[in-house]
PDB file of N, CA and C in Angstrom:
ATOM      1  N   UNK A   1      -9.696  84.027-137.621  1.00  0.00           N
ATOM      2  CA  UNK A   1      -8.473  83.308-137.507  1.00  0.00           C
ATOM      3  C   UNK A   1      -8.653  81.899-138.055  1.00  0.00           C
ATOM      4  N   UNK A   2      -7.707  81.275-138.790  1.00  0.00           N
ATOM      5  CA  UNK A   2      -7.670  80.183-139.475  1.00  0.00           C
ATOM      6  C   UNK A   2      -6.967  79.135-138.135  1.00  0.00           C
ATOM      7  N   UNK A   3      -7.623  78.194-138.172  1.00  0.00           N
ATOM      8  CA  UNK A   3      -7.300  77.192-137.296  1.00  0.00           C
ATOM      9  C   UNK A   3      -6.745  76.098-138.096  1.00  0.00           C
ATOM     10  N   UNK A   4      -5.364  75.677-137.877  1.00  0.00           N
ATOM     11  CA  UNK A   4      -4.653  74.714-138.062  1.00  0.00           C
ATOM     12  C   UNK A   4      -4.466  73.425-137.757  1.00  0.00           C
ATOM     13  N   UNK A   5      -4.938  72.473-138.428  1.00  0.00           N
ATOM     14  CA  UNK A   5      -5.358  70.913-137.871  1.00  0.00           C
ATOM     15  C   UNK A   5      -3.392  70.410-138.556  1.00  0.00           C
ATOM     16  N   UNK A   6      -2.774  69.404-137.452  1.00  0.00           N
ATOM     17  CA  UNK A   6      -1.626  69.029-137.798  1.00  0.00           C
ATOM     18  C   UNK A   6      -2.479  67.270-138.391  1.00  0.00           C
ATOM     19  N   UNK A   7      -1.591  66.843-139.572  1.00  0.00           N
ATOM     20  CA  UNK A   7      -1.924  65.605-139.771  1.00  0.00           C
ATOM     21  C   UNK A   7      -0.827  64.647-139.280  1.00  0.00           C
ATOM     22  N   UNK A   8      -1.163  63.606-139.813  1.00  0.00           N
ATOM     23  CA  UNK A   8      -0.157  62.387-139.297  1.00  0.00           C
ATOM     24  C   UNK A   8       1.093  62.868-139.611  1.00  0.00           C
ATOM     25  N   UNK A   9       1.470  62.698-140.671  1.00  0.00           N
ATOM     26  CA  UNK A   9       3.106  63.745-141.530  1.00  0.00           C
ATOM     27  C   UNK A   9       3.499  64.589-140.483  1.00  0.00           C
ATOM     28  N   UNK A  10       2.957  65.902-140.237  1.00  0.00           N
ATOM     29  CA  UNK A  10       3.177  66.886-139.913  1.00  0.00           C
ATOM     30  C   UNK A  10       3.423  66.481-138.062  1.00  0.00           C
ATOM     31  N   UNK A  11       2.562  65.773-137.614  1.00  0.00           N
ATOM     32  CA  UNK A  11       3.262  65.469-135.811  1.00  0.00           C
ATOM     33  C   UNK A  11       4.411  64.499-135.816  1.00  0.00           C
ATOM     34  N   UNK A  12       4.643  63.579-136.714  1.00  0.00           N
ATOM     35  CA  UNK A  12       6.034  62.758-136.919  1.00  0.00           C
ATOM     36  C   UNK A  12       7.054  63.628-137.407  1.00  0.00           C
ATOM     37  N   UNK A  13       7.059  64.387-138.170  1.00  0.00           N
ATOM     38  CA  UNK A  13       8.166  65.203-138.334  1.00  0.00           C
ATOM     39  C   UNK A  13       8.037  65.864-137.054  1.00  0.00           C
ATOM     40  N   UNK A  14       7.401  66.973-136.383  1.00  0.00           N
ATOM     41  CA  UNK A  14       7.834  67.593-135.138  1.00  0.00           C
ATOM     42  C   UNK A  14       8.567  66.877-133.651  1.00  0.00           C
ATOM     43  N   UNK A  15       7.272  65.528-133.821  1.00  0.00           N
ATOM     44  CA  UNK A  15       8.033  64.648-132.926  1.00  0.00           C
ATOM     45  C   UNK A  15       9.460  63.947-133.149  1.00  0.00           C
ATOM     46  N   UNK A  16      10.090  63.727-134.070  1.00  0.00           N
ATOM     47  CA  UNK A  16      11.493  63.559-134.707  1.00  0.00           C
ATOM     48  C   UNK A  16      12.379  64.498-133.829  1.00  0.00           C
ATOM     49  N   UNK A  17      11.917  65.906-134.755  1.00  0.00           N
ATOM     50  CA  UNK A  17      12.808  66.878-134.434  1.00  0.00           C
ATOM     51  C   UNK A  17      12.541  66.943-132.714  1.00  0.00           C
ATOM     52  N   UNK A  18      11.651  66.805-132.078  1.00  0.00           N
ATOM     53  CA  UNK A  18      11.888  66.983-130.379  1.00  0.00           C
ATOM     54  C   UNK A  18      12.430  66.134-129.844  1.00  0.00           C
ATOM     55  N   UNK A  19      12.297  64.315-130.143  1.00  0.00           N
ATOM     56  CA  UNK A  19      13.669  63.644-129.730  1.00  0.00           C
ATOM     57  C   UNK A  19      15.220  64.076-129.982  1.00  0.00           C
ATOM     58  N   UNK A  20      15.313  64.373-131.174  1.00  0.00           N
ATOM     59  CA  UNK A  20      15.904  64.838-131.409  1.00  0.00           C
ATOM     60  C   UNK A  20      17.009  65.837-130.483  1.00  0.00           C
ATOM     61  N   UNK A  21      16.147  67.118-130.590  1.00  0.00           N
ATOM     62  CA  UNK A  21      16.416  67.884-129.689  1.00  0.00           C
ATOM     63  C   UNK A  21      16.850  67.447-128.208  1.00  0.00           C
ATOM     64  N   UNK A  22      16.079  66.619-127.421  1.00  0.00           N
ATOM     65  CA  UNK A  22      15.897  66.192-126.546  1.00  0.00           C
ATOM     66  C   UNK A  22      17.482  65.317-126.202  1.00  0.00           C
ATOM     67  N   UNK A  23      17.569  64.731-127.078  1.00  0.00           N
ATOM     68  CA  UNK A  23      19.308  63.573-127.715  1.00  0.00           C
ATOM     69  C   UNK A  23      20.144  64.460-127.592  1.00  0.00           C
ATOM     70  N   UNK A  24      19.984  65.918-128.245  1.00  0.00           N
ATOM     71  CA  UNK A  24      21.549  66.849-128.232  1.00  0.00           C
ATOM     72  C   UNK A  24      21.580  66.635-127.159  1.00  0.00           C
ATOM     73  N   UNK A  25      20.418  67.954-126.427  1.00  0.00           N
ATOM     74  CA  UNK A  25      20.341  68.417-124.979  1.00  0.00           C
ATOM     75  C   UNK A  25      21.220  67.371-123.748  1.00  0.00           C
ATOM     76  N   UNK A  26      21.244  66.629-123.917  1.00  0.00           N
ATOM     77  CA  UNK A  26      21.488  65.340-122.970  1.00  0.00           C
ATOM     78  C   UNK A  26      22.783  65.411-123.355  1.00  0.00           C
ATOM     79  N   UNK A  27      23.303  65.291-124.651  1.00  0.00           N
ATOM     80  CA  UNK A  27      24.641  65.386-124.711  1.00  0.00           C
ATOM     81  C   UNK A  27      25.380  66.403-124.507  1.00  0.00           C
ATOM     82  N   UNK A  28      24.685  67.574-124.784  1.00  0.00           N
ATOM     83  CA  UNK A  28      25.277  68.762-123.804  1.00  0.00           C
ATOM     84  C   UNK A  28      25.518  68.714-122.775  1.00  0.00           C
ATOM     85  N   UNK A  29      24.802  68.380-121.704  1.00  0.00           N
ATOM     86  CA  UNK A  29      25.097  68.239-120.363  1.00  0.00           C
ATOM     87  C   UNK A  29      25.823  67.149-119.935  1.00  0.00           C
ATOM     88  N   UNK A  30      26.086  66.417-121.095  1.00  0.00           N
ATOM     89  CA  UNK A  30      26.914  64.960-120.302  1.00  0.00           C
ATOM     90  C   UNK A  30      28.115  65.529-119.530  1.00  0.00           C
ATOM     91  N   UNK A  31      29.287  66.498-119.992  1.00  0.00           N
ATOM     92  CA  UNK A  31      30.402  66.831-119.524  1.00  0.00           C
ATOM     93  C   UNK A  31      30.204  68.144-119.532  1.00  0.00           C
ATOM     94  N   UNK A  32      30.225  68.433-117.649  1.00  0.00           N
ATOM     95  CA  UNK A  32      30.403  69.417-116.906  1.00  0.00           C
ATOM     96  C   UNK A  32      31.413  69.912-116.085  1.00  0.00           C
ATOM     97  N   UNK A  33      32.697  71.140-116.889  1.00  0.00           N
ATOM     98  CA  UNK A  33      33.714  71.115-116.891  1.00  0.00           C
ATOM     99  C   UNK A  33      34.136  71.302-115.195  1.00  0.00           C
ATOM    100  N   UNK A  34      34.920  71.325-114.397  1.00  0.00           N
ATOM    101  CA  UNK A  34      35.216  72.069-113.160  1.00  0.00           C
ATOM    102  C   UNK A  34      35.414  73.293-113.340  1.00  0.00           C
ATOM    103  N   UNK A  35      34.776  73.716-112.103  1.00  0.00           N
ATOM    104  CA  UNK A  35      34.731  75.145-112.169  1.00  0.00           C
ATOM    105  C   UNK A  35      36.324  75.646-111.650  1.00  0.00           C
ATOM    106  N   UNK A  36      37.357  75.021-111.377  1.00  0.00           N
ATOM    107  CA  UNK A  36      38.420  75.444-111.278  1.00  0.00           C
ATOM    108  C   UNK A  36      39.394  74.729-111.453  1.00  0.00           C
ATOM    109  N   UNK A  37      40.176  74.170-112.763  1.00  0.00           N
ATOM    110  CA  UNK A  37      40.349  73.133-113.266  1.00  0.00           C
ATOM    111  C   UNK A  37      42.323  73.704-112.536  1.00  0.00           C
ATOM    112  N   UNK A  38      42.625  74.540-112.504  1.00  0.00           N
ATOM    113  CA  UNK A  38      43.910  75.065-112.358  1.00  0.00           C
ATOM    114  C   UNK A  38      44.695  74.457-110.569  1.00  0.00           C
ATOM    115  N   UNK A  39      45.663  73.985-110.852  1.00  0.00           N
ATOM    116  CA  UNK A  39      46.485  73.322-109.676  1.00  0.00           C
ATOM    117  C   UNK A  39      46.457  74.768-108.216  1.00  0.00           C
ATOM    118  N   UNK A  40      46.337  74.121-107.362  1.00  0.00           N
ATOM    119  CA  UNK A  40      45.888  74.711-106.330  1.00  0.00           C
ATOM    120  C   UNK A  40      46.670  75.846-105.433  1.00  0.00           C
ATOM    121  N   UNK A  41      48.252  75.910-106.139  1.00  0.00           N
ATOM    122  CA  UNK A  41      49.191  76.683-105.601  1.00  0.00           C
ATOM    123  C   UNK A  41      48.492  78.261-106.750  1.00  0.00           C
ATOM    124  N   UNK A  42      48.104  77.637-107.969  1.00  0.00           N
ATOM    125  CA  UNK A  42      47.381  78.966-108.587  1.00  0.00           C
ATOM    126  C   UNK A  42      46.676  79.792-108.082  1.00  0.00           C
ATOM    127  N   UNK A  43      46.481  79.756-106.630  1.00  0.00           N
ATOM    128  CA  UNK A  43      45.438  80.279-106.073  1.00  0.00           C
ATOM    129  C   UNK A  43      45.879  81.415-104.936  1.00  0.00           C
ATOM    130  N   UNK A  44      46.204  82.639-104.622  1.00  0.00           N
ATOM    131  CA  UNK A  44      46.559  82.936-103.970  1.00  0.00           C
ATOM    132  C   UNK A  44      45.664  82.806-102.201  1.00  0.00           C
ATOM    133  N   UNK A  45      44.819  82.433-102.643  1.00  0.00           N
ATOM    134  CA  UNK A  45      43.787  82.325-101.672  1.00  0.00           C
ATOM    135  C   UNK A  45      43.733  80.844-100.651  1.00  0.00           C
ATOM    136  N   UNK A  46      44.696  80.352-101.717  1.00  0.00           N
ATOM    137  CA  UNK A  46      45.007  78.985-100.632  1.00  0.00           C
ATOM    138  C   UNK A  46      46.443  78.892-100.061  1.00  0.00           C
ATOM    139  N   UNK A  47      47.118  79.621 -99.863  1.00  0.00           N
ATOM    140  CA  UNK A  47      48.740  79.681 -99.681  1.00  0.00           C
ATOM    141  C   UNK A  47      48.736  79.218 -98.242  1.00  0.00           C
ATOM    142  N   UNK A  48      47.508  80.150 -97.235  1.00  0.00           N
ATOM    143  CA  UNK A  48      47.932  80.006 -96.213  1.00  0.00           C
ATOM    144  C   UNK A  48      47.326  78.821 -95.720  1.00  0.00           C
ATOM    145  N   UNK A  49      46.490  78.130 -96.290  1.00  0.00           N
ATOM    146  CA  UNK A  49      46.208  76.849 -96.095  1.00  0.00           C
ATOM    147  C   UNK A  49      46.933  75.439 -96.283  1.00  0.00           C
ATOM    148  N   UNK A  50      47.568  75.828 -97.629  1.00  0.00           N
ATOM    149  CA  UNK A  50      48.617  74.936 -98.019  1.00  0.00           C
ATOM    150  C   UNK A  50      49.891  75.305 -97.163  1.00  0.00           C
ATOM    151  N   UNK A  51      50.329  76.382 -96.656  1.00  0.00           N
ATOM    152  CA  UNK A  51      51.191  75.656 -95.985  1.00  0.00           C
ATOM    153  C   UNK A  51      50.808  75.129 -94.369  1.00  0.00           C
ATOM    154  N   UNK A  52      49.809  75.225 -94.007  1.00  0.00           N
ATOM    155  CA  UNK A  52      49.352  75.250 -92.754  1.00  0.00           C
ATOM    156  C   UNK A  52      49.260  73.525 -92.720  1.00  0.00           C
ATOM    157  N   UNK A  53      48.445  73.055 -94.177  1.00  0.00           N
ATOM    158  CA  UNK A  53      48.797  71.278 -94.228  1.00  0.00           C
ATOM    159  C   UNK A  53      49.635  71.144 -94.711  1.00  0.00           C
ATOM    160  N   UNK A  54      50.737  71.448 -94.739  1.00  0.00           N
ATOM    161  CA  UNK A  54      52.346  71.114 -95.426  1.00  0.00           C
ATOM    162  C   UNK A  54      51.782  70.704 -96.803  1.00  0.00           C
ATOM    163  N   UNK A  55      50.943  70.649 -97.601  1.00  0.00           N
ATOM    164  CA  UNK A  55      50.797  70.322 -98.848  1.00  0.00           C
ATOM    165  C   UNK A  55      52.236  70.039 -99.290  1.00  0.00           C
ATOM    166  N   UNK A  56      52.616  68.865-100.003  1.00  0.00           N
ATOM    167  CA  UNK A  56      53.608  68.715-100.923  1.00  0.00           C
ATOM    168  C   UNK A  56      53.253  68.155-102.438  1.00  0.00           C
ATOM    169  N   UNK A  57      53.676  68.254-103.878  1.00  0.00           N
ATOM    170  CA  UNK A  57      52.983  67.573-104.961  1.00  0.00           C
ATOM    171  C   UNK A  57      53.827  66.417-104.647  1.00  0.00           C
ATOM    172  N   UNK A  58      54.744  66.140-104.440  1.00  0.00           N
ATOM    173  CA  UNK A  58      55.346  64.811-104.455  1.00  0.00           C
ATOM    174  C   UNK A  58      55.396  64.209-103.037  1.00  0.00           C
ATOM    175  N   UNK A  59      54.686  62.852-102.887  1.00  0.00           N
ATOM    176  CA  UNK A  59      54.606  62.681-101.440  1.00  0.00           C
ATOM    177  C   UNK A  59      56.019  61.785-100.908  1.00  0.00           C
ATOM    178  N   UNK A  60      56.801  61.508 -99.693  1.00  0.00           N
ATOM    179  CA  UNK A  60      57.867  61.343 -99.510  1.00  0.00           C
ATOM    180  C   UNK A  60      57.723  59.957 -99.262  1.00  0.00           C
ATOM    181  N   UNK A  61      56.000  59.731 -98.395  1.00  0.00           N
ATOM    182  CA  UNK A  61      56.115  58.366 -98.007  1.00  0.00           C
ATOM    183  C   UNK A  61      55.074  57.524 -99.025  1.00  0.00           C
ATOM    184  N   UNK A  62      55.453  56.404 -99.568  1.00  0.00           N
ATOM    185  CA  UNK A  62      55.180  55.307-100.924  1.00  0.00           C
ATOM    186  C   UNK A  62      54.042  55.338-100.159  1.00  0.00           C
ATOM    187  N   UNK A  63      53.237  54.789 -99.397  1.00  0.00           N
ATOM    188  CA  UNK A  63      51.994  53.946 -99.111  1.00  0.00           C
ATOM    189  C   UNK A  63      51.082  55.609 -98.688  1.00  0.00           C
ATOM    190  N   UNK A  64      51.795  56.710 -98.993  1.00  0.00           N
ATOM    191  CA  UNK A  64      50.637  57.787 -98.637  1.00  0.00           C
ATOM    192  C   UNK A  64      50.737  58.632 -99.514  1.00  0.00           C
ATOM    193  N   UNK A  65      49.512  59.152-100.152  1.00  0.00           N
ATOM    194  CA  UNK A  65      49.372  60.550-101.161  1.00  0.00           C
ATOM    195  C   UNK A  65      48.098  60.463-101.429  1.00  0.00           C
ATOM    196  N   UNK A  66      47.931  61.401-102.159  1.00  0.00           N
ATOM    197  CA  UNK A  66      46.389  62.107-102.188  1.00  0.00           C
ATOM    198  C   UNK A  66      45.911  60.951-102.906  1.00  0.00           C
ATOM    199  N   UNK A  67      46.337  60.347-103.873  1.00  0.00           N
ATOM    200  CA  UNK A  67      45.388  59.307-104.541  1.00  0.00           C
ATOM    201  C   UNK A  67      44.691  57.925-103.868  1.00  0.00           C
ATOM    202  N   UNK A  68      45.339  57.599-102.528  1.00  0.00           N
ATOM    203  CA  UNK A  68      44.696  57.005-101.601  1.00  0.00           C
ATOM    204  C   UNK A  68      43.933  57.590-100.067  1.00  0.00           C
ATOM    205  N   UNK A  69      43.748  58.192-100.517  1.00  0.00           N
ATOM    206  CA  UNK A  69      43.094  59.805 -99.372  1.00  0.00           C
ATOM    207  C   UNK A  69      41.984  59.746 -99.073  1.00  0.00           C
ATOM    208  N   UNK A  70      41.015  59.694 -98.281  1.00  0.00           N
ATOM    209  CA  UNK A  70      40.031  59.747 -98.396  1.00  0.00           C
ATOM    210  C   UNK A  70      39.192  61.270 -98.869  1.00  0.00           C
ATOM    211  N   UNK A  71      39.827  62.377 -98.465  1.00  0.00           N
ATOM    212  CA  UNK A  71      39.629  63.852 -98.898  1.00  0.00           C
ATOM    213  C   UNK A  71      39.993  63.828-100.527  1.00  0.00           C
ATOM    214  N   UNK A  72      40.189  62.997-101.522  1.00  0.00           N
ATOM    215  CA  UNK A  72      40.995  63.093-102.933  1.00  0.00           C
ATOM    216  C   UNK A  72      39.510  62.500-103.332  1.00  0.00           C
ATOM    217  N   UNK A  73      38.948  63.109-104.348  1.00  0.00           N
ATOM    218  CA  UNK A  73      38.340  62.475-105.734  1.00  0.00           C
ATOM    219  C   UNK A  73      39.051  62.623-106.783  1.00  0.00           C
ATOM    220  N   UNK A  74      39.474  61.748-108.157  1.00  0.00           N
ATOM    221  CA  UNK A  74      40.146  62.082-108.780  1.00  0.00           C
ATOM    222  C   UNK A  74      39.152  62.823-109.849  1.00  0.00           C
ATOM    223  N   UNK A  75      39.992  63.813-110.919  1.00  0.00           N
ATOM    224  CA  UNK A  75      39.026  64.826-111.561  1.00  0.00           C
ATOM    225  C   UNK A  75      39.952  64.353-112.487  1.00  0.00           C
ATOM    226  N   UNK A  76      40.890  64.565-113.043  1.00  0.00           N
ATOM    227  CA  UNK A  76      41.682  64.276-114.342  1.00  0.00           C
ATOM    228  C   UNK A  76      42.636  63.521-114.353  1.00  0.00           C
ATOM    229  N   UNK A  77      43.500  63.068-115.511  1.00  0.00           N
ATOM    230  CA  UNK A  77      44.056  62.044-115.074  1.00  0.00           C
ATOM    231  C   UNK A  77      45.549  62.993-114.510  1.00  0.00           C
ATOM    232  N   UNK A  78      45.734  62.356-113.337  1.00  0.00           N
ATOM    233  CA  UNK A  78      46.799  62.935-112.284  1.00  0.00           C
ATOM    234  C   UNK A  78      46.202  64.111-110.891  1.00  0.00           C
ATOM    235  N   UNK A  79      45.177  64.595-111.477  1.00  0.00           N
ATOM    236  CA  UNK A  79      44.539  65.820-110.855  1.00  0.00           C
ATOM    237  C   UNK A  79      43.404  65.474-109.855  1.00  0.00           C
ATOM    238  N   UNK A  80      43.362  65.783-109.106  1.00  0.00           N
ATOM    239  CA  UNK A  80      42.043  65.902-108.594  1.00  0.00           C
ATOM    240  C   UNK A  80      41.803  66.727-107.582  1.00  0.00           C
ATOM    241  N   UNK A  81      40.004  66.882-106.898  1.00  0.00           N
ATOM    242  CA  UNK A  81      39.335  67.411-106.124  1.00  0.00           C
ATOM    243  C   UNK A  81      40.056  66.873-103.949  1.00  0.00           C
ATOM    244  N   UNK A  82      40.735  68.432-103.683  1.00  0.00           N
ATOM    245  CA  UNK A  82      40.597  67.840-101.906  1.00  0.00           C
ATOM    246  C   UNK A  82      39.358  68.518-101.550  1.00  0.00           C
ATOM    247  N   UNK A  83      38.781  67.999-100.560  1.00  0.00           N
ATOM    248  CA  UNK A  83      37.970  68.215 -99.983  1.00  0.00           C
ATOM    249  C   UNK A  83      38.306  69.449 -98.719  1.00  0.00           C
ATOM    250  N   UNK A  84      39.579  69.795 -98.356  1.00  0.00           N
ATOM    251  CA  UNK A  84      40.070  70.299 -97.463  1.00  0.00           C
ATOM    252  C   UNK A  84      40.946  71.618 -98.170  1.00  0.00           C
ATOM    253  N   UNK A  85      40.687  71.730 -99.354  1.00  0.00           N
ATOM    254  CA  UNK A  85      41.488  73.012-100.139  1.00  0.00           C
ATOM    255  C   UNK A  85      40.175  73.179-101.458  1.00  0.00           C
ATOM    256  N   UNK A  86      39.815  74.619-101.064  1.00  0.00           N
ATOM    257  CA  UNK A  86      38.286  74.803-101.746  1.00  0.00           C
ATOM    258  C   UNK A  86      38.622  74.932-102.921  1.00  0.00           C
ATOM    259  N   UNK A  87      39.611  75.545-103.526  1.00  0.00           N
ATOM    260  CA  UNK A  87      39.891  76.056-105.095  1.00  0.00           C
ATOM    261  C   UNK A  87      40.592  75.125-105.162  1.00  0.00           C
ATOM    262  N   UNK A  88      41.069  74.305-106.865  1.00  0.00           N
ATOM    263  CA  UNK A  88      42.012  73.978-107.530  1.00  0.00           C
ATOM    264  C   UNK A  88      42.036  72.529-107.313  1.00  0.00           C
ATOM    265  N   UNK A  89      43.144  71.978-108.107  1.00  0.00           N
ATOM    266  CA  UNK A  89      43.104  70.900-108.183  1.00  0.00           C
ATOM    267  C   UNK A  89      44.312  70.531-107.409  1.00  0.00           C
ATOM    268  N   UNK A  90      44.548  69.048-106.715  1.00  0.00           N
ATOM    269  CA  UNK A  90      46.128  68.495-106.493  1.00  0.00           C
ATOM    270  C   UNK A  90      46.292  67.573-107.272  1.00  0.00           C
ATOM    271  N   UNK A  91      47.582  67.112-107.217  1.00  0.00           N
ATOM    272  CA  UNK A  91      47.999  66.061-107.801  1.00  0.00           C
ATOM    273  C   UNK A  91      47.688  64.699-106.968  1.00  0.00           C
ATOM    274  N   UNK A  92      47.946  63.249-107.686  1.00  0.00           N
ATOM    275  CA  UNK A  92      47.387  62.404-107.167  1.00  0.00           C
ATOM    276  C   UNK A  92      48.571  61.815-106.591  1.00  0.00           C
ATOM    277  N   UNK A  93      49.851  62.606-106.879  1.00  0.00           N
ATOM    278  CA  UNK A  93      51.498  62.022-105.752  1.00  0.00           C
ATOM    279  C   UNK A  93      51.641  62.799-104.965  1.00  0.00           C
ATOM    280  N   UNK A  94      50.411  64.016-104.593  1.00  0.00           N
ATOM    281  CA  UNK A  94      50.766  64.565-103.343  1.00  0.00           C
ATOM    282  C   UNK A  94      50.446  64.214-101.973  1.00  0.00           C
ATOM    283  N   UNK A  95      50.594  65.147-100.698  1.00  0.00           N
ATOM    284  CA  UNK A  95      50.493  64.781 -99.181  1.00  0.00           C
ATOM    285  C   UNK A  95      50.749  66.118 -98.722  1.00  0.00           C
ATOM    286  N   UNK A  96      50.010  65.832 -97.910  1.00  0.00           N
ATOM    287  CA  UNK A  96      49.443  67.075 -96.666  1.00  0.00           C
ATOM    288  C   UNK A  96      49.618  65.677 -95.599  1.00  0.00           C
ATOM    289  N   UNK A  97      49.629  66.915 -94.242  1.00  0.00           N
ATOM    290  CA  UNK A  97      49.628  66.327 -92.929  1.00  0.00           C
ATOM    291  C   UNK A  97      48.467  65.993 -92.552  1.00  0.00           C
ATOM    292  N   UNK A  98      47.035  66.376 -93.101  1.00  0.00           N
ATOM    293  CA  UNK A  98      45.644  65.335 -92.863  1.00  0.00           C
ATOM    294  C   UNK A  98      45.491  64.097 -93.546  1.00  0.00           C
ATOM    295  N   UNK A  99      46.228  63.803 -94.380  1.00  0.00           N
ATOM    296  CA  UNK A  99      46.278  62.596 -94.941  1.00  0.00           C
ATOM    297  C   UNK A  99      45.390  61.444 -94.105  1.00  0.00           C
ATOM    298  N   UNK A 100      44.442  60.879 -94.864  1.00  0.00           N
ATOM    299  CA  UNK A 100      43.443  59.934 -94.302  1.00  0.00           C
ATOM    300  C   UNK A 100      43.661  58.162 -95.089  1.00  0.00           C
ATOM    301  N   UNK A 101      43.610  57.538 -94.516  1.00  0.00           N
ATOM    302  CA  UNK A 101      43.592  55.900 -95.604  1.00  0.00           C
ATOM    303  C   UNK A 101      41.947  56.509 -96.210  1.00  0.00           C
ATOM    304  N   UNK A 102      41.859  55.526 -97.554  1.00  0.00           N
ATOM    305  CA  UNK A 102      40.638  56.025 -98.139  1.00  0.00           C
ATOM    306  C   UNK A 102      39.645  54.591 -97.454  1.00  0.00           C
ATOM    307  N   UNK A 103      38.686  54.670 -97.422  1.00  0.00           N
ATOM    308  CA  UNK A 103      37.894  53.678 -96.867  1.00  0.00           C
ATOM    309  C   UNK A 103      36.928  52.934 -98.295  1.00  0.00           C
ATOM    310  N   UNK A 104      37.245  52.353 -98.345  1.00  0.00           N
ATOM    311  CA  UNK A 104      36.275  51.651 -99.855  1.00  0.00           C
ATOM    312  C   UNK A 104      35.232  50.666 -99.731  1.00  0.00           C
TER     313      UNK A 104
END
């Protein structure tokens, strides 16, 4: 078997290409989509939850809705993650009857 000595040339080009590599990779993973990007009435699996917290998308009272919630992360713009409805997204003008002030 012939044994292969790499020279200077030959480990700078490989090392290139593995930063390289290394640079996509990272940018691949920068944006990691939600695994359930679809509004939360899409769900038949949350019906009886949503109505159990009166979920509404439009909230009635100004100083309360999901976007000051403490259960709300926002995920898109208008959309986001409750903590209290496992699938889907709400809106950030909605209200449920757990409604929390957010604590910052």
């Amino acid at each position: 078997m012939k044994k292969e000595t790499m020279n200077r040339r030959s480990f700078v080009k490989k090392s290139a290409v593995a930063v390289a590599g290394l640079g996509l990779a990272s940018q691949v993973q920068a944006y990691v989509p939600l695994e359930d990007e679809k509004h939360v009435r899409e769900y038949d699996s949350n019906k009886a939850l949503i109505d159990t917290l009166k979920y509404v998308d439009k909230s009635e009272k100004a100083d309360q809705n999901c976007g000051n919630c403490q259960f709300y992360t926002e995920a898109k713009e208008g959309m986001g993650k409750c903590t209290l409805i496992p699938k889907g997204l709400v809106t950030n003008t909605g209200y449920c009857i757990s409604w929390a002030k957010k604590v910052s």
